[in-house]
PDB file of N, CA and C in Angstrom:
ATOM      1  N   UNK A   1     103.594 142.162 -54.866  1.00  0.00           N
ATOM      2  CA  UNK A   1     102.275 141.670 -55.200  1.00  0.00           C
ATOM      3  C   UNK A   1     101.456 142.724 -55.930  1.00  0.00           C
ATOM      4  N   UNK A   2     101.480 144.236 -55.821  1.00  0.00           N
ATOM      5  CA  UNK A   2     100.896 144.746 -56.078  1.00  0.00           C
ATOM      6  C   UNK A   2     101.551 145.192 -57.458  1.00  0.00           C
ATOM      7  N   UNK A   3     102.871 145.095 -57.982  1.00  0.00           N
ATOM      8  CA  UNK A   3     103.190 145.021 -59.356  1.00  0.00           C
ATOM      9  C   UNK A   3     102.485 144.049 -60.120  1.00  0.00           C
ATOM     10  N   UNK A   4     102.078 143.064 -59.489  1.00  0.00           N
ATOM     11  CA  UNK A   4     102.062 141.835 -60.295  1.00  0.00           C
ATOM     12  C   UNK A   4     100.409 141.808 -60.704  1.00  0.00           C
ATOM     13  N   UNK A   5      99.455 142.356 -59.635  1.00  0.00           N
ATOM     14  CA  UNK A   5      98.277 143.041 -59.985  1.00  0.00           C
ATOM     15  C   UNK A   5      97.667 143.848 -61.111  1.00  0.00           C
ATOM     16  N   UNK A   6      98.921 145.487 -60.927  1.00  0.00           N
ATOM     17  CA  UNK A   6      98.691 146.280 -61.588  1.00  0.00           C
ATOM     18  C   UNK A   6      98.697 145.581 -63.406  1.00  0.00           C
ATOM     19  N   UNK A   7     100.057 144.763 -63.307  1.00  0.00           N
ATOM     20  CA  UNK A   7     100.258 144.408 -64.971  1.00  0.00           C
ATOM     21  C   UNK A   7      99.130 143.551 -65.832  1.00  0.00           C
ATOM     22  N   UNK A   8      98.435 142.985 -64.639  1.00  0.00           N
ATOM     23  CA  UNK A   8      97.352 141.777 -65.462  1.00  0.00           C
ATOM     24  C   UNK A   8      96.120 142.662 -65.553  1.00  0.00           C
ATOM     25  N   UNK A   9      95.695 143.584 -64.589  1.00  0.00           N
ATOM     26  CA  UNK A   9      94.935 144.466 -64.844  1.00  0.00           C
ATOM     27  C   UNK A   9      94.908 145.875 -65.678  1.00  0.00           C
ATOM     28  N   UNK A  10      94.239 146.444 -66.710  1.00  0.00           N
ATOM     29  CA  UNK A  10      93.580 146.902 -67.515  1.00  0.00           C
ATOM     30  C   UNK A  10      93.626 148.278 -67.081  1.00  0.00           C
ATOM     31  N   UNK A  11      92.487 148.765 -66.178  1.00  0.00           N
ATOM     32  CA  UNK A  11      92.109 149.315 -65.318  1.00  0.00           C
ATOM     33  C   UNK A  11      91.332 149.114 -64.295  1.00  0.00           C
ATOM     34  N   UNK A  12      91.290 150.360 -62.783  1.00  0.00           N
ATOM     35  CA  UNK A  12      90.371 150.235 -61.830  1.00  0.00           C
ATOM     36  C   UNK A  12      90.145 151.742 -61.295  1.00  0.00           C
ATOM     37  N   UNK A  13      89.204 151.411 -60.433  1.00  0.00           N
ATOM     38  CA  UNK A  13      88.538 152.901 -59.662  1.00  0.00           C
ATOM     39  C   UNK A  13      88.734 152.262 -58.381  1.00  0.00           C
ATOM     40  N   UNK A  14      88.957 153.353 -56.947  1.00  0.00           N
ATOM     41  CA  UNK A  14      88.598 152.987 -55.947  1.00  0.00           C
ATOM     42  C   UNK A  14      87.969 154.359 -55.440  1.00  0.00           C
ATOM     43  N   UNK A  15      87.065 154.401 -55.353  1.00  0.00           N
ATOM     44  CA  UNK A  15      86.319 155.580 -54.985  1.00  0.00           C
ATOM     45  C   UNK A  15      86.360 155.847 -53.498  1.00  0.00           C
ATOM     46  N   UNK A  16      86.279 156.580 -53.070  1.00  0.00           N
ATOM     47  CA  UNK A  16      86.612 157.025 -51.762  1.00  0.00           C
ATOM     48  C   UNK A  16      85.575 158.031 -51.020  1.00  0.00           C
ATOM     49  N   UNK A  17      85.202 158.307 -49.452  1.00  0.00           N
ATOM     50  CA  UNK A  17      84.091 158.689 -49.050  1.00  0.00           C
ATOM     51  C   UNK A  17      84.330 160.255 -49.896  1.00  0.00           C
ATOM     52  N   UNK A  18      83.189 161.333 -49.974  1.00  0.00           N
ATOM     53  CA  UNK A  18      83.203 162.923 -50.149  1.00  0.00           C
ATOM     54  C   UNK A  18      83.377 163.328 -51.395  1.00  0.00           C
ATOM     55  N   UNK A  19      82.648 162.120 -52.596  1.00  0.00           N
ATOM     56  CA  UNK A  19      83.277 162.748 -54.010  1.00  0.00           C
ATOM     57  C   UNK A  19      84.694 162.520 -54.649  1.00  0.00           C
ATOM     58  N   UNK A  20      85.753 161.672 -53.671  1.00  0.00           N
ATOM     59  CA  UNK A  20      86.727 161.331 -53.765  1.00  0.00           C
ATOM     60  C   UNK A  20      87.176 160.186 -54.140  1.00  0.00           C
ATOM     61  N   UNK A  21      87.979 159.891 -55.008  1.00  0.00           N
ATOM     62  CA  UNK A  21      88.810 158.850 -55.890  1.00  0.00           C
ATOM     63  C   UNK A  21      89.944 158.475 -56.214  1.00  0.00           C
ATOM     64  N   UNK A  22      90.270 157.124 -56.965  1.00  0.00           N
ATOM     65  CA  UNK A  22      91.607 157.041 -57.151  1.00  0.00           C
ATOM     66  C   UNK A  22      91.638 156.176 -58.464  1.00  0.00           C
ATOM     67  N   UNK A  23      91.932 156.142 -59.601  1.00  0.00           N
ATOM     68  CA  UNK A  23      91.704 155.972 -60.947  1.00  0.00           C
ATOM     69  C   UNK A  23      93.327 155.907 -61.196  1.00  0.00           C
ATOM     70  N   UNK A  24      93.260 154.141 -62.067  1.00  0.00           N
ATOM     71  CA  UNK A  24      94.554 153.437 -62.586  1.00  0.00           C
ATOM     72  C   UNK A  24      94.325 152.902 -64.135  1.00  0.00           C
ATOM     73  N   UNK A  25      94.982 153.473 -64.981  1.00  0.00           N
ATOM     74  CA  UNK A  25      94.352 153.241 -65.688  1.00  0.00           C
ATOM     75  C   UNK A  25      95.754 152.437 -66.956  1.00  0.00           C
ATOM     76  N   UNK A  26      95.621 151.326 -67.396  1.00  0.00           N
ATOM     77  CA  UNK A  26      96.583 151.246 -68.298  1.00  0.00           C
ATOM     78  C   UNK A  26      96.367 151.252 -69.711  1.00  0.00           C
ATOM     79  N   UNK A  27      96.853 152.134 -70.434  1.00  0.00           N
ATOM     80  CA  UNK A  27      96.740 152.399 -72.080  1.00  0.00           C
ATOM     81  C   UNK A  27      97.270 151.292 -72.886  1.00  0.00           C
ATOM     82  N   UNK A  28      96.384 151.382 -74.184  1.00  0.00           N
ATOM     83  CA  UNK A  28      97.228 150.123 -75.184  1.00  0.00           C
ATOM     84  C   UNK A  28      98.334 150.392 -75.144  1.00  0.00           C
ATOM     85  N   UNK A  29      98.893 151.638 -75.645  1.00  0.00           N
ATOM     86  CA  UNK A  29     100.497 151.851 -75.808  1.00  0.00           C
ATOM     87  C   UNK A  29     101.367 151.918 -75.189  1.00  0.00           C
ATOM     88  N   UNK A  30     100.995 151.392 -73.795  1.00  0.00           N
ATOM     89  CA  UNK A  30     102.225 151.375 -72.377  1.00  0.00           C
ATOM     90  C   UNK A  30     102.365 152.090 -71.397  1.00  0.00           C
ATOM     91  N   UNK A  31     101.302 153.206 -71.810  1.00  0.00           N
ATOM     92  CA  UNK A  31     101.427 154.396 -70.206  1.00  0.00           C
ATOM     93  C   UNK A  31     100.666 153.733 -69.516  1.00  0.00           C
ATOM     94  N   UNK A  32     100.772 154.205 -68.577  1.00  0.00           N
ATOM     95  CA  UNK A  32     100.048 153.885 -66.963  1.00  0.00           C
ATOM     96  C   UNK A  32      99.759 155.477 -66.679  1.00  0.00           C
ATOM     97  N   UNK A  33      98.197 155.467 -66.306  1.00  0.00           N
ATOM     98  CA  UNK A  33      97.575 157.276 -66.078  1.00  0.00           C
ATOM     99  C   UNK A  33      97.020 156.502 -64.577  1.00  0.00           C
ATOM    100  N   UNK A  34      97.665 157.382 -63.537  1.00  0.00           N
ATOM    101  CA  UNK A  34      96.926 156.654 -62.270  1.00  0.00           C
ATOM    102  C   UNK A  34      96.271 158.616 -61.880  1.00  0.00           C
ATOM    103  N   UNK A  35      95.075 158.451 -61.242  1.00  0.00           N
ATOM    104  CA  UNK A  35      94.746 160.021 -60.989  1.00  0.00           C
ATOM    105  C   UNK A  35      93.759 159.797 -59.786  1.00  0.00           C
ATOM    106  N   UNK A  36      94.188 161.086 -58.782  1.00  0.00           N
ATOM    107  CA  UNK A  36      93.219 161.602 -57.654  1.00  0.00           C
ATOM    108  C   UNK A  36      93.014 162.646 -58.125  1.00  0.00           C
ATOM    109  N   UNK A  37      91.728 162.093 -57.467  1.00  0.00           N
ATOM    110  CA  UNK A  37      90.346 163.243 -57.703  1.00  0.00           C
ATOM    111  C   UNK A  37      88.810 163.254 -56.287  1.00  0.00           C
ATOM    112  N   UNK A  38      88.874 165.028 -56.578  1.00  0.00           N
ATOM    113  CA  UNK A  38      87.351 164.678 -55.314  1.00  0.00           C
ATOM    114  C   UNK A  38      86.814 166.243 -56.316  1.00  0.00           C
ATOM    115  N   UNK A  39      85.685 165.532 -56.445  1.00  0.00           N
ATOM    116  CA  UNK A  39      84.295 166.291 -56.888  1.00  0.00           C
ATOM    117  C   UNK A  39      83.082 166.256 -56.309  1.00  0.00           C
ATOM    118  N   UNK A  40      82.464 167.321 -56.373  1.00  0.00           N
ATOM    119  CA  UNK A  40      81.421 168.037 -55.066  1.00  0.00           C
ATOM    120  C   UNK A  40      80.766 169.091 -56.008  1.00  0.00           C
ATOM    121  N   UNK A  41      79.742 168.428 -56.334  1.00  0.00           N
ATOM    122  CA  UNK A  41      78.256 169.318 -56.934  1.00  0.00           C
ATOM    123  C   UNK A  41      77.111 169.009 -56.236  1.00  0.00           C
ATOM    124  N   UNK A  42      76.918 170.676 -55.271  1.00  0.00           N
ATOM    125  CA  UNK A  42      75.099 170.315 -54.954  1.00  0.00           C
ATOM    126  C   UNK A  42      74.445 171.792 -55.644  1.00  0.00           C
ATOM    127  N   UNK A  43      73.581 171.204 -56.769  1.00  0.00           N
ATOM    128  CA  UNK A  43      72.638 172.169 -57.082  1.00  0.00           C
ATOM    129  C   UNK A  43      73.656 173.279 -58.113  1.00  0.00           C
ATOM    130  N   UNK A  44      74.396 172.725 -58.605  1.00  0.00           N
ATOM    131  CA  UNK A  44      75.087 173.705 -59.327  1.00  0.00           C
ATOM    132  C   UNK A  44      76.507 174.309 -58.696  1.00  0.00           C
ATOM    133  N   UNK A  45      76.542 173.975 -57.487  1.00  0.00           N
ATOM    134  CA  UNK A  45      77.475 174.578 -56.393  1.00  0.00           C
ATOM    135  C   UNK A  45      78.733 173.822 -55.944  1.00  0.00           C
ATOM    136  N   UNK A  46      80.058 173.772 -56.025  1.00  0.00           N
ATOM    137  CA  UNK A  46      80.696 173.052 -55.244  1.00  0.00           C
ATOM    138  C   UNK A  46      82.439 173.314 -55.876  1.00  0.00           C
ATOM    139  N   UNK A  47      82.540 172.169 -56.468  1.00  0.00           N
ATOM    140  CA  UNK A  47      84.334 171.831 -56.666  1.00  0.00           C
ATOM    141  C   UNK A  47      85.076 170.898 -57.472  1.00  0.00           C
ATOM    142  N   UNK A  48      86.073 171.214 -57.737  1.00  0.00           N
ATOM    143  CA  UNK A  48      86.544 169.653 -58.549  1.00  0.00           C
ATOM    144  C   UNK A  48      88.021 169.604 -58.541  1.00  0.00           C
ATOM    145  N   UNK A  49      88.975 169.077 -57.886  1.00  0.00           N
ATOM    146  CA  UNK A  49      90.111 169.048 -57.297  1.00  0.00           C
ATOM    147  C   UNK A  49      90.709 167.947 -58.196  1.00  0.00           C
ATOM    148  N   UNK A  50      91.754 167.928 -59.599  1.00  0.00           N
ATOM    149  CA  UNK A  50      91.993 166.789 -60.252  1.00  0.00           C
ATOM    150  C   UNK A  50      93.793 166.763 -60.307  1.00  0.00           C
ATOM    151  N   UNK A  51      94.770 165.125 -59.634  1.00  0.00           N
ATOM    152  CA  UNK A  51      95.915 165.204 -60.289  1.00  0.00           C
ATOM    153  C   UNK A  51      96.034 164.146 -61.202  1.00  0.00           C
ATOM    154  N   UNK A  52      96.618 164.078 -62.008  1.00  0.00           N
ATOM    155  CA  UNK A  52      96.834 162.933 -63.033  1.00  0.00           C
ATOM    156  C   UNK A  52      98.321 162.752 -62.940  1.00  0.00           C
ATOM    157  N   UNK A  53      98.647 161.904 -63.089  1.00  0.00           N
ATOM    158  CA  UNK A  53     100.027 161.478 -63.725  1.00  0.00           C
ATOM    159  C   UNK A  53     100.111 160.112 -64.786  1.00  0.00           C
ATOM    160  N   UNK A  54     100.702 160.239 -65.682  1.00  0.00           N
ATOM    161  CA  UNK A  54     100.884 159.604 -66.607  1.00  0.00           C
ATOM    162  C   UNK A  54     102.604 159.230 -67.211  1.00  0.00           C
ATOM    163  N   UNK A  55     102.757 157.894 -67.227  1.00  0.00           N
ATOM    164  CA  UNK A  55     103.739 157.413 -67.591  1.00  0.00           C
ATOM    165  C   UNK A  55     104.395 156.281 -68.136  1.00  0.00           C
ATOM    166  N   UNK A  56     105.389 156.291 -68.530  1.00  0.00           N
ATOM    167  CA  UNK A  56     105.829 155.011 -69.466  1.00  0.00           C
ATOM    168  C   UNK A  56     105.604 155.576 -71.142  1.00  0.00           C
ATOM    169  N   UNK A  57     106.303 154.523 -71.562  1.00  0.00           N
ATOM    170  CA  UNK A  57     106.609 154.299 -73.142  1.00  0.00           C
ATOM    171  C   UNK A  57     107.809 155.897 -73.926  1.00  0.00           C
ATOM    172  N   UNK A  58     108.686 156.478 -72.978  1.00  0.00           N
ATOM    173  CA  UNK A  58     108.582 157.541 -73.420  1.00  0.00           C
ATOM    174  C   UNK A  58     108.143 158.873 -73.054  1.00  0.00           C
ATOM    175  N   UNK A  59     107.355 158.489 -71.906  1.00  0.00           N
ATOM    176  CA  UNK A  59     106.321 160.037 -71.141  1.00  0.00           C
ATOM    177  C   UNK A  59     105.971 160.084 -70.251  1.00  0.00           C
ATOM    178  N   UNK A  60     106.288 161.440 -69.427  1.00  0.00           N
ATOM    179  CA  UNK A  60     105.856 161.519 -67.980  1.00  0.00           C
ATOM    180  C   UNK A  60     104.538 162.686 -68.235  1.00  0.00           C
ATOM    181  N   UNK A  61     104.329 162.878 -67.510  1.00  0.00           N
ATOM    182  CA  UNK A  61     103.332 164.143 -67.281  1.00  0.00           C
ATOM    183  C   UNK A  61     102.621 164.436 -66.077  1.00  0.00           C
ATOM    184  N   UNK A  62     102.481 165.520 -65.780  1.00  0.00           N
ATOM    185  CA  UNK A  62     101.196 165.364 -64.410  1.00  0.00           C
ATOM    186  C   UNK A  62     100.454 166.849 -64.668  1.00  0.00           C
ATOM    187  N   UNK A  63      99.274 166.188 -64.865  1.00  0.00           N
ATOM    188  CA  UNK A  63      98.054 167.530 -65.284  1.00  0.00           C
ATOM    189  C   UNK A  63      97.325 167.598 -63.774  1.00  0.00           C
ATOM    190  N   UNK A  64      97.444 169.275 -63.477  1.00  0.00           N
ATOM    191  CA  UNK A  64      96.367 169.212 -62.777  1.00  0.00           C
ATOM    192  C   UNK A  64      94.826 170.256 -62.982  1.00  0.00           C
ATOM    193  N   UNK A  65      93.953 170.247 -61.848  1.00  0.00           N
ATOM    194  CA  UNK A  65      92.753 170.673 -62.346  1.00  0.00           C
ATOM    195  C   UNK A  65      92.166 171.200 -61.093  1.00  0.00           C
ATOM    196  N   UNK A  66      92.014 172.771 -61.138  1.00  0.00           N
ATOM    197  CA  UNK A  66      91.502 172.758 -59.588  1.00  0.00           C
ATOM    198  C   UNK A  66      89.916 173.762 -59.813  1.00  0.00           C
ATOM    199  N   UNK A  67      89.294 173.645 -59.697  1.00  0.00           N
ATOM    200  CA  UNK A  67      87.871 174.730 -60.173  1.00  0.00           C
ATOM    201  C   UNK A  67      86.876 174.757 -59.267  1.00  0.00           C
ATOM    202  N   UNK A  68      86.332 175.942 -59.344  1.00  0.00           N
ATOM    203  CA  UNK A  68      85.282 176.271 -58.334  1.00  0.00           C
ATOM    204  C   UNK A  68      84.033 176.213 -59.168  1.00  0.00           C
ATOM    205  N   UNK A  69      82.663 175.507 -58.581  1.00  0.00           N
ATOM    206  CA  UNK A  69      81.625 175.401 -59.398  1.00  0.00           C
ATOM    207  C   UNK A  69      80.419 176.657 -58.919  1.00  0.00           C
ATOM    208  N   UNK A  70      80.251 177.373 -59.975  1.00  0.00           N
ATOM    209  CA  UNK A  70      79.003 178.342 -59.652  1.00  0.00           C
ATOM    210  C   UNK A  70      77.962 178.223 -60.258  1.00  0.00           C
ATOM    211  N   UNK A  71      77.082 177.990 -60.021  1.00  0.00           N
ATOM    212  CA  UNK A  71      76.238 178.393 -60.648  1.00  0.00           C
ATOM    213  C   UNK A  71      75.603 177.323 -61.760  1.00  0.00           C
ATOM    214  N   UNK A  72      76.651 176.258 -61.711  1.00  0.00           N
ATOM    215  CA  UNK A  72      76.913 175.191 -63.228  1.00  0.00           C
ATOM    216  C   UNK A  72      77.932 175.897 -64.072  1.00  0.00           C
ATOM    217  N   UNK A  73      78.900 176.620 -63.489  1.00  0.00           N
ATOM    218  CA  UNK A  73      80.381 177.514 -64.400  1.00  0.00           C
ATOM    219  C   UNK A  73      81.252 177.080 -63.416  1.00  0.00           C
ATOM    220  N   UNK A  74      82.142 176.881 -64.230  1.00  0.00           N
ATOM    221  CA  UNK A  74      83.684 176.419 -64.120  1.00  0.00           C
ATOM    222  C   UNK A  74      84.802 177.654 -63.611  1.00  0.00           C
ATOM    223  N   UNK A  75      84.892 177.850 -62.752  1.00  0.00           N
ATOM    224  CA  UNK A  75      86.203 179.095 -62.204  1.00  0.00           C
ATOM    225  C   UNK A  75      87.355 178.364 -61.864  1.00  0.00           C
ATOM    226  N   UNK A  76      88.652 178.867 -62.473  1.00  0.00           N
ATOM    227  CA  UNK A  76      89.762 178.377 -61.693  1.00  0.00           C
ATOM    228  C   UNK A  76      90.541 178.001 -62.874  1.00  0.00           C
ATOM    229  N   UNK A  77      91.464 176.954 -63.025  1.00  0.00           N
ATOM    230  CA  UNK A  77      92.811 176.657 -63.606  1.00  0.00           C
ATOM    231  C   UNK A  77      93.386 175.067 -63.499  1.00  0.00           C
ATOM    232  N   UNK A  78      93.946 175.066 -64.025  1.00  0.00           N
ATOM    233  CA  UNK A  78      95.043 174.103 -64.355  1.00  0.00           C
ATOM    234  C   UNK A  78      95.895 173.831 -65.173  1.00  0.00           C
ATOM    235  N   UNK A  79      97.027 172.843 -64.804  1.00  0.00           N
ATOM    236  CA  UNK A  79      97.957 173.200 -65.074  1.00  0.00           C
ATOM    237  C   UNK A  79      98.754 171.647 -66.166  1.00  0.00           C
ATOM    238  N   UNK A  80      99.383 171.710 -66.777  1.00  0.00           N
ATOM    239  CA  UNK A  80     100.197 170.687 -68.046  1.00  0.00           C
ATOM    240  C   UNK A  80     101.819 170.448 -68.090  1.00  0.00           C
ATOM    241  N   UNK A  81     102.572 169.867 -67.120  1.00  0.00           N
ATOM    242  CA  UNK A  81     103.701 169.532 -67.227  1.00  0.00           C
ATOM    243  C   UNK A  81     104.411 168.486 -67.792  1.00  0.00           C
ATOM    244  N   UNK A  82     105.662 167.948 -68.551  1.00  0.00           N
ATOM    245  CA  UNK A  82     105.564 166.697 -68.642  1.00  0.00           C
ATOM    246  C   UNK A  82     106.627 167.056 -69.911  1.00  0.00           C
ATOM    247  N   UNK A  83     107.465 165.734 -70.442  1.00  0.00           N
ATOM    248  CA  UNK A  83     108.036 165.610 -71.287  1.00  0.00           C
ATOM    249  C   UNK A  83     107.436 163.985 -72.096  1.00  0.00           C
ATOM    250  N   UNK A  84     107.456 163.919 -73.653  1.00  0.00           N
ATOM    251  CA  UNK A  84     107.090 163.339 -74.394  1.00  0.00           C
ATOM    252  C   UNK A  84     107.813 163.056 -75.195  1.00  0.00           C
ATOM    253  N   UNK A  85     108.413 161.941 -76.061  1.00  0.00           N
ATOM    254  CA  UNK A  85     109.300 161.474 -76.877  1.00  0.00           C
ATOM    255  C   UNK A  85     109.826 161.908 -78.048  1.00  0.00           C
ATOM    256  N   UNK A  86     107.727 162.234 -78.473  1.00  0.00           N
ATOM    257  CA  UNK A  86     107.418 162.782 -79.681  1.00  0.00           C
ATOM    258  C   UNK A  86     107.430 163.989 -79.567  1.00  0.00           C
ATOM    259  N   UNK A  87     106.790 164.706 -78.481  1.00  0.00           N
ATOM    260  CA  UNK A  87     106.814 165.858 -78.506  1.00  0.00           C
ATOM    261  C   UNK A  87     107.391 167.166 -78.186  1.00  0.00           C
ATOM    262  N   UNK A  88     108.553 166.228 -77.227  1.00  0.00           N
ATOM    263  CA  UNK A  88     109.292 167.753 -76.478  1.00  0.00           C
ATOM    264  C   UNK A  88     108.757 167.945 -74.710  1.00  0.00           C
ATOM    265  N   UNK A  89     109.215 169.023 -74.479  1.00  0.00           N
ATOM    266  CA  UNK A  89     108.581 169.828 -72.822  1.00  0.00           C
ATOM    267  C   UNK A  89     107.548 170.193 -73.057  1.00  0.00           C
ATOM    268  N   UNK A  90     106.145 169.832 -72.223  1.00  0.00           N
ATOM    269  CA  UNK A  90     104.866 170.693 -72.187  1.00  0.00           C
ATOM    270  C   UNK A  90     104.659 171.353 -70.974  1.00  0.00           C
ATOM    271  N   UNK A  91     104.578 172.568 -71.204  1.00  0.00           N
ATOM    272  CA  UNK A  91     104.358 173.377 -69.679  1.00  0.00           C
ATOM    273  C   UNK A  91     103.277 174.350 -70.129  1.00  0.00           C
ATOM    274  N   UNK A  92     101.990 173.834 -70.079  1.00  0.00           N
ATOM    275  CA  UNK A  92     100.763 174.823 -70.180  1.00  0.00           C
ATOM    276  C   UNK A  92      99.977 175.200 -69.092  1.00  0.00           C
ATOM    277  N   UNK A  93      99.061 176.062 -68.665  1.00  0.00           N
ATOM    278  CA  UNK A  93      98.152 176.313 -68.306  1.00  0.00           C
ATOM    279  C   UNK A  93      96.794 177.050 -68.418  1.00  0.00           C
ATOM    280  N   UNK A  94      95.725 176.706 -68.249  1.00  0.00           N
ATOM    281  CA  UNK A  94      94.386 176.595 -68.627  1.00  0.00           C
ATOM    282  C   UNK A  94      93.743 177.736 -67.444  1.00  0.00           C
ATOM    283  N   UNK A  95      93.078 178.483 -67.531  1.00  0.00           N
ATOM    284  CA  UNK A  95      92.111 179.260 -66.515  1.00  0.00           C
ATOM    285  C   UNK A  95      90.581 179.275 -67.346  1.00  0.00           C
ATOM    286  N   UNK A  96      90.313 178.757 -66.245  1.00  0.00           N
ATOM    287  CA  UNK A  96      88.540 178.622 -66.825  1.00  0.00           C
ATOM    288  C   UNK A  96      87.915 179.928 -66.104  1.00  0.00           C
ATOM    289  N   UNK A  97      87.142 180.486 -67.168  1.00  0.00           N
ATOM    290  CA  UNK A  97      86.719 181.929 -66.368  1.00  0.00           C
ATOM    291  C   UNK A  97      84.842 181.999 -67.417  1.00  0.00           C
ATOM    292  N   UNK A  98      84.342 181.154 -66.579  1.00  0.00           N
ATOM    293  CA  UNK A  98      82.815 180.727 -66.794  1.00  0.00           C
ATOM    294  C   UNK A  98      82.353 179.944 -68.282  1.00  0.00           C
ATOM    295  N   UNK A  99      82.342 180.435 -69.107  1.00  0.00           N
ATOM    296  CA  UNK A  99      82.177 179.585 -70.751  1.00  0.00           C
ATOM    297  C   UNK A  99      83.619 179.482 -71.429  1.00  0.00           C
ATOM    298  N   UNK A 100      84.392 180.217 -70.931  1.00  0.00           N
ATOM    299  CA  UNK A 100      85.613 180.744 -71.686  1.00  0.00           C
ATOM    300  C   UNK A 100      86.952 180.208 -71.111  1.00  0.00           C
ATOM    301  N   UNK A 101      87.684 179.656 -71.708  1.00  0.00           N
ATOM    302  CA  UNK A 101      89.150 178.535 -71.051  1.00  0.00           C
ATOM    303  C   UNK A 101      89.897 179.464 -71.985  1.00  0.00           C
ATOM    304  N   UNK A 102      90.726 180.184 -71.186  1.00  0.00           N
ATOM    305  CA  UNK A 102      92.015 180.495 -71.530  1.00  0.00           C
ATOM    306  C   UNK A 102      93.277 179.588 -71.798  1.00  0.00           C
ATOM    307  N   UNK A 103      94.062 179.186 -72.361  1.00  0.00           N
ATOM    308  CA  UNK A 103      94.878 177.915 -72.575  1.00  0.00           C
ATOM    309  C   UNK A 103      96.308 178.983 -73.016  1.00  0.00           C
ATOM    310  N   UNK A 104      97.222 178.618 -72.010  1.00  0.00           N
ATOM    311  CA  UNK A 104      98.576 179.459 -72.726  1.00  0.00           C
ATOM    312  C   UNK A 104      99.475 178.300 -72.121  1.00  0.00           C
ATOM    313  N   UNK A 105     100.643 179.075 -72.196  1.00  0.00           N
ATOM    314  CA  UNK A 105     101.849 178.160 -71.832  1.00  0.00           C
ATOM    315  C   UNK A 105     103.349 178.357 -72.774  1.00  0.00           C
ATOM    316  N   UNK A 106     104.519 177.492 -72.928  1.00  0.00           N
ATOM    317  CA  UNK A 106     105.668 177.864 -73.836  1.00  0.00           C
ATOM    318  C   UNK A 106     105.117 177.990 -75.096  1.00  0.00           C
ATOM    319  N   UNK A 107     104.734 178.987 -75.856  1.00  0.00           N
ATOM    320  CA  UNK A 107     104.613 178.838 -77.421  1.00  0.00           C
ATOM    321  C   UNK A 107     102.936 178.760 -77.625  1.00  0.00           C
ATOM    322  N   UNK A 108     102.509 178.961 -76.390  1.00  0.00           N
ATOM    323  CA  UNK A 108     100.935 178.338 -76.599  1.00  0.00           C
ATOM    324  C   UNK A 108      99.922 179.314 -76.314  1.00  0.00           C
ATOM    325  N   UNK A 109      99.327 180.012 -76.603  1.00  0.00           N
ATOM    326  CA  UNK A 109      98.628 181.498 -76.024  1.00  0.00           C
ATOM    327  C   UNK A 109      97.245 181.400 -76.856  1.00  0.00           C
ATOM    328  N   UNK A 110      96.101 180.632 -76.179  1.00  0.00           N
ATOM    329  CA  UNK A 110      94.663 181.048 -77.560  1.00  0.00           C
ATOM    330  C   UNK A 110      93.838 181.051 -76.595  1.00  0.00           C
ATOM    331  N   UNK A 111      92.542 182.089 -76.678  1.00  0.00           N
ATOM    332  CA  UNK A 111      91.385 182.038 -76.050  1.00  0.00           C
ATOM    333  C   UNK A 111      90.341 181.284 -76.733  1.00  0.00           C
TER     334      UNK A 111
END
């Protein structure tokens, strides 16, 4: 039943108590991106805990996102796994270090 749901539907949210979620999302081109997430801002202060996965047509992936909030600045990292049809293996990762996202990975290195 719940295949038969997901296919007629588009997308949905089910939000959950503490800033917490669950996000389904289906693309024109055939992936399905379903993602948990819990985010927590008071006053500039808190968190943001993100997994994604994405799949079909050709592509898997699962991005994640984990950051500490200061101040209204972004601390912390995440991360880019996944193979693509078009594109090959992606294995990146991101460190956020206040205005500034570091982004490296196989072949991938720019501030």
């Amino acid at each position: 039943m719940a295949i038969v749901a997901l296919k007629q539907a588009q997308s949905f949210d089910i939000p959950l108590p503490l800033g917490a979620g669950i996000a389904v999302d289906k693309q024109p081109d055939g992936q399905t991106q379903v993602s948990l997430g819990q985010n927590v801002n008071i006053l500039g202060f808190g968190g943001n805990r993100n997994v994604t996965f994405t799949g079909g047509n050709g592509t898997f992936s699962t991005q994640t996102d984990n950051n500490l909030l200061v101040n209204g600045t972004k601390i912390g990292g995440g991360s880019t796994i996944g193979a693509d049809k078009n594109k090959g293996v992606t294995l990146d990762n991101d460190v956020n270090l206040g205005n500034k996202t570091i982004q490296g990975g196989v072949g991938n290195i720019t501030t």
